[in-house]
N, C-alpha and C. Protein backbone atom coordinates (compact mmCIF):
# COMPACT_ATOMS: atom_id res chain seq x y z
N UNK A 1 82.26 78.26 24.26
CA UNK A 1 81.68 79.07 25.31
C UNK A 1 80.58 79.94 24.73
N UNK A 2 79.51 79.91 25.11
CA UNK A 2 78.18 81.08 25.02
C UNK A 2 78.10 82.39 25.58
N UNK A 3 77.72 83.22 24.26
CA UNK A 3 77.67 84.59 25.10
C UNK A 3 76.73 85.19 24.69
N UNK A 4 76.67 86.55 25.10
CA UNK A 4 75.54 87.35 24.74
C UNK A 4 75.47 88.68 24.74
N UNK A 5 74.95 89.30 23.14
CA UNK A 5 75.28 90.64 22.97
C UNK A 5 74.15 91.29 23.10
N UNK A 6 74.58 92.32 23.61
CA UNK A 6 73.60 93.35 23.83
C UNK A 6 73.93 94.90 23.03
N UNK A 7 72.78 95.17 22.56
CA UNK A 7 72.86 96.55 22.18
C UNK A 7 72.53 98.01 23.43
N UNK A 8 72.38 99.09 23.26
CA UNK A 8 72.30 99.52 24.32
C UNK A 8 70.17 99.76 24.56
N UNK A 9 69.65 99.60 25.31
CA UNK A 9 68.25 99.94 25.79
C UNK A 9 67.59 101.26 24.93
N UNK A 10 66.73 100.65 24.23
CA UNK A 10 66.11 101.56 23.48
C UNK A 10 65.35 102.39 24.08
N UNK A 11 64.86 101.87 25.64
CA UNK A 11 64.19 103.40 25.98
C UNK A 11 64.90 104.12 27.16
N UNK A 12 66.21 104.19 26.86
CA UNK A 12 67.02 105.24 26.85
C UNK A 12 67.15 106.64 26.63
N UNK A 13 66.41 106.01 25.03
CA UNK A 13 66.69 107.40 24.33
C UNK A 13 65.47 107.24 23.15
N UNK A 14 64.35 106.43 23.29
CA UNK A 14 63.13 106.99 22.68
C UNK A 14 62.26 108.39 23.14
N UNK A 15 62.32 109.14 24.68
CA UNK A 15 62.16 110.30 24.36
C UNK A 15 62.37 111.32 23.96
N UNK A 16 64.36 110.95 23.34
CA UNK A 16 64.80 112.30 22.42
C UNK A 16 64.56 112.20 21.27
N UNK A 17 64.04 111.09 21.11
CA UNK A 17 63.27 111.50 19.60
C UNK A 17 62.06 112.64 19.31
N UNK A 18 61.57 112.99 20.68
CA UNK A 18 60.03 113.90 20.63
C UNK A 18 61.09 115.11 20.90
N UNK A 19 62.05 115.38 21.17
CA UNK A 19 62.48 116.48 21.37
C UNK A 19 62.62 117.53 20.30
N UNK A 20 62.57 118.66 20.30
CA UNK A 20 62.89 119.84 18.95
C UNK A 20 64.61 119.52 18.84
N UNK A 21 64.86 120.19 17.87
CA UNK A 21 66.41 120.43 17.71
C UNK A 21 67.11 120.83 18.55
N UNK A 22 66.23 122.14 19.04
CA UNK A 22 66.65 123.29 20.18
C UNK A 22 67.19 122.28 21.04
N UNK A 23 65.89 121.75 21.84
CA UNK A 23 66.64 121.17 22.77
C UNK A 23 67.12 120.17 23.09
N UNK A 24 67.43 119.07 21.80
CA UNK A 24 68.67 118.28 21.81
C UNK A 24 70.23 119.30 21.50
N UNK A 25 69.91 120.21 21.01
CA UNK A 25 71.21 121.01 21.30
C UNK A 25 71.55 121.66 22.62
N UNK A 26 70.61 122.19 23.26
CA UNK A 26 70.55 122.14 24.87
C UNK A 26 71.06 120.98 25.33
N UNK A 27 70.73 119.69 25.35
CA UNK A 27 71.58 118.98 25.58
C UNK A 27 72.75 117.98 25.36
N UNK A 28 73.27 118.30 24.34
CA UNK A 28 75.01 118.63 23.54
C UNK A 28 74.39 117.34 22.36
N UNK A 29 73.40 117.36 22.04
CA UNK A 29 72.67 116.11 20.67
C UNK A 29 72.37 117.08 19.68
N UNK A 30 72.62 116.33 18.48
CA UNK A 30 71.82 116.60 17.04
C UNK A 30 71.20 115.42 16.66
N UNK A 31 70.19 116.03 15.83
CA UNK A 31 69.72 115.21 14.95
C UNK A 31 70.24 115.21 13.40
N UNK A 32 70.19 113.99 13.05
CA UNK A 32 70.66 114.26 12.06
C UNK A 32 70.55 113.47 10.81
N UNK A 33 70.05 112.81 9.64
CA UNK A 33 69.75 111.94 8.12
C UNK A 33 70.54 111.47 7.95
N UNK A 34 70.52 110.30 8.10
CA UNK A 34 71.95 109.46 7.35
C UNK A 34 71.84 109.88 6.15
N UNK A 35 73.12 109.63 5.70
CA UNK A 35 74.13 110.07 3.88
C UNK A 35 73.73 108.54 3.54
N UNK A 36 74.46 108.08 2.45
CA UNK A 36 74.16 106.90 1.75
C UNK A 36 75.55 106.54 1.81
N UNK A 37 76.44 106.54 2.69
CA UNK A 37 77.54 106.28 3.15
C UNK A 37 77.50 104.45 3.53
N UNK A 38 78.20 103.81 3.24
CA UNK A 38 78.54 102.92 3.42
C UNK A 38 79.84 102.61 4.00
N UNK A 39 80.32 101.63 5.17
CA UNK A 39 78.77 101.40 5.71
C UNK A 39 77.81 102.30 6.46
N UNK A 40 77.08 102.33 6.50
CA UNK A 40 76.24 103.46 7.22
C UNK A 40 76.46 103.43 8.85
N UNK A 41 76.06 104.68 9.37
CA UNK A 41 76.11 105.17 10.86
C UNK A 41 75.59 103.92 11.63
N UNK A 42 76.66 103.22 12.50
CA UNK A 42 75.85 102.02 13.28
C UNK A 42 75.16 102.40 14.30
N UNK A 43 73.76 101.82 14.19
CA UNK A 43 72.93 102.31 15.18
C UNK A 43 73.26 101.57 16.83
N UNK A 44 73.59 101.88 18.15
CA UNK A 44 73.66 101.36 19.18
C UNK A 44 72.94 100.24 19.50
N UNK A 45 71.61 100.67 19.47
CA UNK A 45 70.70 99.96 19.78
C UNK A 45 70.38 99.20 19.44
N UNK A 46 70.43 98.61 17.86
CA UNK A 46 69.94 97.59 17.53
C UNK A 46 70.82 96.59 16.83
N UNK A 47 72.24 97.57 16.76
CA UNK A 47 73.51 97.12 16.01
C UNK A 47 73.06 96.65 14.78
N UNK A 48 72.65 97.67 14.28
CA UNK A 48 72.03 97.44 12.72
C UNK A 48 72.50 98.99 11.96
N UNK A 49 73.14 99.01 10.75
CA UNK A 49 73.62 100.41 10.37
C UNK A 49 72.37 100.88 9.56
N UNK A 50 72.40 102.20 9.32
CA UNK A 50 71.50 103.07 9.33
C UNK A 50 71.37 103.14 7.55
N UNK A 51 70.68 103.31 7.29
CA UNK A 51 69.97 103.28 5.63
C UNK A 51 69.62 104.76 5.32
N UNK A 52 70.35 105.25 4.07
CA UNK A 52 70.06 106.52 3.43
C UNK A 52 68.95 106.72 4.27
N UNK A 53 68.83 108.15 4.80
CA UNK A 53 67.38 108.87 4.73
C UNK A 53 66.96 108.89 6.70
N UNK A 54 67.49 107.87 7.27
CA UNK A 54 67.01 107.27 8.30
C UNK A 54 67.38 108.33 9.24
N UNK A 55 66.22 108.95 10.69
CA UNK A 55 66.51 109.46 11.15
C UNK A 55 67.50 109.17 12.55
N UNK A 56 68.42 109.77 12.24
CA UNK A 56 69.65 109.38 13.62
C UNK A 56 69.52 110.37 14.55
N UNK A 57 70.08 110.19 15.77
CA UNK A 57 70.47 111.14 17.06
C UNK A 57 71.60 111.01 17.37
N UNK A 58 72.71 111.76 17.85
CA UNK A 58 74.12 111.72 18.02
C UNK A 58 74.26 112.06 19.52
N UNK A 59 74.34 111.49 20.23
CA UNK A 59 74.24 111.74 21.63
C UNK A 59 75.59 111.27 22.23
N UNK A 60 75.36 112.09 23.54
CA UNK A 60 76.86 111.84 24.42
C UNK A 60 76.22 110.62 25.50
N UNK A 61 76.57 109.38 25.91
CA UNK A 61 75.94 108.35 26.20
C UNK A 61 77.09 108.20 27.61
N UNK A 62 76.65 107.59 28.71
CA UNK A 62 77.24 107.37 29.52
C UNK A 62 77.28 105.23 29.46
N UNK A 63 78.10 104.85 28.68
CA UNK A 63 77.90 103.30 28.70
C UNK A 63 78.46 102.28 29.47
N UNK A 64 79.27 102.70 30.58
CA UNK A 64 79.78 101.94 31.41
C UNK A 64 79.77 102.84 32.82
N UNK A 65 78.59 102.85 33.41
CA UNK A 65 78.28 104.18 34.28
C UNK A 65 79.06 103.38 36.19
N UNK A 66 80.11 103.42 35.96
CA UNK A 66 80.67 102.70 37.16
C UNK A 66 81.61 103.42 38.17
N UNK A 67 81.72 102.86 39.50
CA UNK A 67 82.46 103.92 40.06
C UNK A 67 84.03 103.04 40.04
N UNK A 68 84.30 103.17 39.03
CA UNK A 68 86.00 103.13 38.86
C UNK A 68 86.57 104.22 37.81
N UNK A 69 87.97 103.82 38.09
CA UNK A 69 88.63 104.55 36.76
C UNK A 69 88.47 104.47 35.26
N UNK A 70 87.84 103.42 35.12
CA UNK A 70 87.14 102.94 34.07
C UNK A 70 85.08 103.36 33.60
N UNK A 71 84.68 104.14 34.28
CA UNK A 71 84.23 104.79 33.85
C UNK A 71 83.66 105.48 32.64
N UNK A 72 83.28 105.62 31.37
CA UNK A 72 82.69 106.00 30.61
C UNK A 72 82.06 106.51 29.82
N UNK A 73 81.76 107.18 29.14
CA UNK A 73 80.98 108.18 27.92
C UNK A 73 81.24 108.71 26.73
N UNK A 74 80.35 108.43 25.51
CA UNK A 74 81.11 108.84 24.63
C UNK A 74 80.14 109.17 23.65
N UNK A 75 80.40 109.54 22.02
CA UNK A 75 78.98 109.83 21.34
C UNK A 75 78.71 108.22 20.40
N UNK A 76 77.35 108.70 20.57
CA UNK A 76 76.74 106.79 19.89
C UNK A 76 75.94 107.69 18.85
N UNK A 77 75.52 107.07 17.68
CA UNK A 77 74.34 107.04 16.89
C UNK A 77 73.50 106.22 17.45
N UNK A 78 71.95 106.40 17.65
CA UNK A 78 71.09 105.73 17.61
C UNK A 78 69.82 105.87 16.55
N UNK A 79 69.01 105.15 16.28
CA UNK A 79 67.95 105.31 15.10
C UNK A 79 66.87 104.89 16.01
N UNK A 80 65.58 105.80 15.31
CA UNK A 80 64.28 106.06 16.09
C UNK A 80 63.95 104.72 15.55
N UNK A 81 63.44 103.60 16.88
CA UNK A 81 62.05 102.94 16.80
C UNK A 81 62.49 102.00 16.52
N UNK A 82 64.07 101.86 17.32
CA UNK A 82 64.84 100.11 17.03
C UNK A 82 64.10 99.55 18.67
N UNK A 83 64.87 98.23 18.08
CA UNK A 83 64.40 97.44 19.61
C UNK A 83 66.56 96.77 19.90
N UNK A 84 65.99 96.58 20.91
CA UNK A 84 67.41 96.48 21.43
C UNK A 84 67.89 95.12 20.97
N UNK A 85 69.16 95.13 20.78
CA UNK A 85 69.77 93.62 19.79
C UNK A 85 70.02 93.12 21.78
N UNK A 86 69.63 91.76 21.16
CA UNK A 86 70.27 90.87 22.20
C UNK A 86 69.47 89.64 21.93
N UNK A 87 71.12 88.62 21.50
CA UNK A 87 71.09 87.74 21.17
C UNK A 87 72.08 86.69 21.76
N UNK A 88 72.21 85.35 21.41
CA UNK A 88 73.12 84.55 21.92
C UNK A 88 73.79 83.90 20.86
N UNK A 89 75.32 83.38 21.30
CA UNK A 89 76.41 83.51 20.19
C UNK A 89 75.42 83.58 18.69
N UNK A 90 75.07 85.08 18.50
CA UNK A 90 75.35 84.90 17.30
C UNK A 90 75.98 86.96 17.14
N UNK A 91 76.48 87.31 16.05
CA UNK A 91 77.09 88.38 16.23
C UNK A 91 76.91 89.33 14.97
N UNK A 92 76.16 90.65 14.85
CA UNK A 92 75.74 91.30 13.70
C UNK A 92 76.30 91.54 13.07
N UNK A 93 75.63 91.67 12.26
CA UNK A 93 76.44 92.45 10.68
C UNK A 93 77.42 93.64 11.22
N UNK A 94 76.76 94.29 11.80
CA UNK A 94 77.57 95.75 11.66
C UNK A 94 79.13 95.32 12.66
N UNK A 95 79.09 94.26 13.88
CA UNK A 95 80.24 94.12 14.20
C UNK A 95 80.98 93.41 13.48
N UNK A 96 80.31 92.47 12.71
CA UNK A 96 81.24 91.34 11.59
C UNK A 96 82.45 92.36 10.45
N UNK A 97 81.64 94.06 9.95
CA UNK A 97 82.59 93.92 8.93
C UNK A 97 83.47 95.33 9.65
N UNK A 98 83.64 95.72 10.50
CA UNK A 98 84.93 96.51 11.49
C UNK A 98 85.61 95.80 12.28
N UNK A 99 86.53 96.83 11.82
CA UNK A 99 87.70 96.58 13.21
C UNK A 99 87.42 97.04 14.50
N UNK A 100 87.95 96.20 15.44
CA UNK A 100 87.14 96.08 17.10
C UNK A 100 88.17 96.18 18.21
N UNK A 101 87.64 96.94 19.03
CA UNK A 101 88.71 96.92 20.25
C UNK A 101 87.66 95.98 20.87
N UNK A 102 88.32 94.72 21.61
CA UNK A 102 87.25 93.95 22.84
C UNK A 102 87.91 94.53 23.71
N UNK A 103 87.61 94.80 25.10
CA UNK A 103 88.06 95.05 26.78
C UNK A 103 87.55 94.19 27.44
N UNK A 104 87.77 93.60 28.17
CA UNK A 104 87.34 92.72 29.51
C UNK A 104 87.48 93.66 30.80
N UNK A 105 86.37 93.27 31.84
CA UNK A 105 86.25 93.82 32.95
C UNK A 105 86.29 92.65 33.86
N UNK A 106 86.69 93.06 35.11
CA UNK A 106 85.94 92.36 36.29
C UNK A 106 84.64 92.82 37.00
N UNK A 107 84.50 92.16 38.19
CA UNK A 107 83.48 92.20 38.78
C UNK A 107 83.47 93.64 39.24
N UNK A 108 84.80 94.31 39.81
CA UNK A 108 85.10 95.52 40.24
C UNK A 108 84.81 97.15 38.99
N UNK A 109 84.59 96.34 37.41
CA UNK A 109 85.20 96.99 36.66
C UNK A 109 86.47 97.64 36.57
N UNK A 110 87.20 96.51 36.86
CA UNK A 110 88.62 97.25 36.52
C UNK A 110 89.15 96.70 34.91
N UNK A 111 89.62 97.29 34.29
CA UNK A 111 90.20 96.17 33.05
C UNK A 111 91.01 95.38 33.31
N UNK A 112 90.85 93.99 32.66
CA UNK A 112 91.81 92.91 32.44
C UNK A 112 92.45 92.74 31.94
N UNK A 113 92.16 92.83 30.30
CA UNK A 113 92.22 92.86 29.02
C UNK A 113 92.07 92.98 28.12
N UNK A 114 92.81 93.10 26.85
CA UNK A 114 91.90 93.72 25.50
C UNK A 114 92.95 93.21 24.23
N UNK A 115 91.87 93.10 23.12
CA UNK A 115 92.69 93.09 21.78
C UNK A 115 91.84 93.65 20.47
N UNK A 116 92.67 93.86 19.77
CA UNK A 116 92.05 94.59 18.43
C UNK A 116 92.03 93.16 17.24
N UNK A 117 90.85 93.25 17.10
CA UNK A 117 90.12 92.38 16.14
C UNK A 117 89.30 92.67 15.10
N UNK A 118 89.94 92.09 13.78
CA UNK A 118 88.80 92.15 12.77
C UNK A 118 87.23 91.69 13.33
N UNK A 119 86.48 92.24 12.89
CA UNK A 119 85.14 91.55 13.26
C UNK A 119 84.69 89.62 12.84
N UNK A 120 85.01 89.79 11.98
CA UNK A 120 85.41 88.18 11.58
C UNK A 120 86.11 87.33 12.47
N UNK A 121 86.55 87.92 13.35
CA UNK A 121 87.37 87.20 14.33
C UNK A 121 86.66 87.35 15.51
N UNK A 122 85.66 87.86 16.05
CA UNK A 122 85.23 88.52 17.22
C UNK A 122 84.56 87.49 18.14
N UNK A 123 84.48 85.85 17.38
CA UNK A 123 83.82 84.90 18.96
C UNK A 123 85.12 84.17 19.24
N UNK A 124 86.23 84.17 18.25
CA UNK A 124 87.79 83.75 19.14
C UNK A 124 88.45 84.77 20.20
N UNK A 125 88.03 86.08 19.80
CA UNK A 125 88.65 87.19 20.83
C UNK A 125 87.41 87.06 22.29
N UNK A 126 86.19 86.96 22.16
CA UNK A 126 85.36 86.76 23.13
C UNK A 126 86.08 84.94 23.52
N UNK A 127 86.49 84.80 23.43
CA UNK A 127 86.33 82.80 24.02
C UNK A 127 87.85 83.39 24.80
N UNK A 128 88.74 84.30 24.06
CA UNK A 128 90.00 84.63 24.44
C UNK A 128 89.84 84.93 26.37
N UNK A 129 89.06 86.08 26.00
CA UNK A 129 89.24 87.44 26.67
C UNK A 129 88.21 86.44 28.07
N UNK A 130 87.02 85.64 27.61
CA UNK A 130 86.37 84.58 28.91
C UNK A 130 87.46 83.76 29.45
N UNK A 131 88.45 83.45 28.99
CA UNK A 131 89.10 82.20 29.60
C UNK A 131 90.00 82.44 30.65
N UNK A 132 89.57 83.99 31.04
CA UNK A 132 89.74 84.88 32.48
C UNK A 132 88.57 84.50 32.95
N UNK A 133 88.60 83.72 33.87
CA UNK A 133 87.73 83.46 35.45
C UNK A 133 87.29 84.75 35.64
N UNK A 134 88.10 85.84 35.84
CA UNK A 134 88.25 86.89 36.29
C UNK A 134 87.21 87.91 35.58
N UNK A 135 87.40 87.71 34.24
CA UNK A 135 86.39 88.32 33.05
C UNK A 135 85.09 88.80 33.77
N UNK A 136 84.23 89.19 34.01
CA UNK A 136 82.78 89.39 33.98
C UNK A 136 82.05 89.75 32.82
N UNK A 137 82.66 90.53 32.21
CA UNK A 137 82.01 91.42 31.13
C UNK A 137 82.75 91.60 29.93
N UNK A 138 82.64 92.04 28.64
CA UNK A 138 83.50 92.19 28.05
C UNK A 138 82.71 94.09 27.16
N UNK A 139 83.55 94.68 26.43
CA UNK A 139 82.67 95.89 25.91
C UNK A 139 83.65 95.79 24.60
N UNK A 140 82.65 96.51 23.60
CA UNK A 140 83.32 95.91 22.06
C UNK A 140 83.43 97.87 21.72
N UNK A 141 84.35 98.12 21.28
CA UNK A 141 84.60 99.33 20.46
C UNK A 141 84.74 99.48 19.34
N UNK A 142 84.25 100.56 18.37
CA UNK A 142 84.94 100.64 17.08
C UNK A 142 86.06 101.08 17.04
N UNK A 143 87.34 100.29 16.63
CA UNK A 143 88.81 100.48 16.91
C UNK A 143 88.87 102.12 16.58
N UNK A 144 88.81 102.51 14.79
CA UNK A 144 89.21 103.43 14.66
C UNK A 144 88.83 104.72 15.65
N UNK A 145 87.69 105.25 15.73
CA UNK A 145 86.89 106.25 16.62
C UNK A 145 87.11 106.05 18.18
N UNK A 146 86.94 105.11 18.59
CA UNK A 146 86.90 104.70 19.75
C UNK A 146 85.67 104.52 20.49
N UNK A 147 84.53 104.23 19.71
CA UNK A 147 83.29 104.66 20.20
C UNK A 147 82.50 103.08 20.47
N UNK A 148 82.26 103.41 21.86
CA UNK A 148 81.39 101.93 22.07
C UNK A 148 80.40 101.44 21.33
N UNK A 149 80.48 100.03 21.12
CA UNK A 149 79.79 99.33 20.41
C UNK A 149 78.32 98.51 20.75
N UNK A 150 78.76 97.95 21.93
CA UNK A 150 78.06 96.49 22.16
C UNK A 150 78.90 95.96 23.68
N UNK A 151 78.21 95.35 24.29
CA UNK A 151 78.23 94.71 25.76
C UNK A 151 78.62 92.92 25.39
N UNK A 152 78.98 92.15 25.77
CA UNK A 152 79.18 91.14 25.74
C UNK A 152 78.86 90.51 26.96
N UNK A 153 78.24 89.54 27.37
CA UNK A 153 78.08 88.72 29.01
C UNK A 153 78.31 87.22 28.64
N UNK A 154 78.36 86.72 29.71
CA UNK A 154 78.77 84.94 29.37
C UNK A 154 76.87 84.33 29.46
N UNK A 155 76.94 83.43 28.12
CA UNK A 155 75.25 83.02 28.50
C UNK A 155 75.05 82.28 29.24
């Protein structure tokens, strides 16, 4: 089965990059330098992790903006002057080496289903979680944090 990942829309949030500090703290964001932490801060947008030095934004993101109980928001890293990942079965680095919550939605956004997956495992848990008719969507988390990852659609 074919699918397709998406990172979240880079111009989202290319005008908080022109913003001062002030007022990304006005609106509950920092800015902030990646450490040389490995692996580094995964960027949303391009699902590519962030390299010593690189400037990040820590924002409160609304990523599943729906009118159910399922509903959404949470904090993402993003890095200035990515372009948005979206590709077909193939699946990035940064989801390959974490652990993953997948969720499945329907058409309604209600949840279906979900499982926690090494990233190495993540196009048997997507082939899983499609072989619901029902499926529409799927959304990838970083298990530990809980912080959204990546969108999944059928290609």
């Amino acid at each position: 089965m074919s699918f397709r990942i998406t990172g979240l829309p880079s111009e989202h949030f290319d005008h908080l990059f022109r913003l001062s500090d002030e007022e990304l703290v006005a609106r509950g964001a920092v800015r902030r330098p990646a450490d040389g932490r490995t692996p580094g801060y995964p960027c949303r947008i391009s699902l590519t992790d962030a390299r010593e030095g690189d400037e990040l934004l820590l924002v409160n993101y609304e990523h599943h903006p729906v009118h159910s109980p399922y509903r959404m928001r949470f904090a993402v890293y993003v890095r200035k002057g990515e372009d948005t990942y979206d590709a077909v079965d193939q699946i990035p680095q940064q989801l390959r080496i974490r652990k993953l919550a997948v969720r499945s939605f329907d058409k309604d956004a209600m949840m279906l289903d979900w499982e926690l997956v090494d990233g190495h495992e993540l196009e048997r848990a997507i082939e899983r979680l499609f072989a619901n008719p029902e499926a529409a969507y799927l959304h990838i988390h970083f298990a530990a944090p809980g912080c959204y990852a990546a969108r999944v659609d059928r290609a």
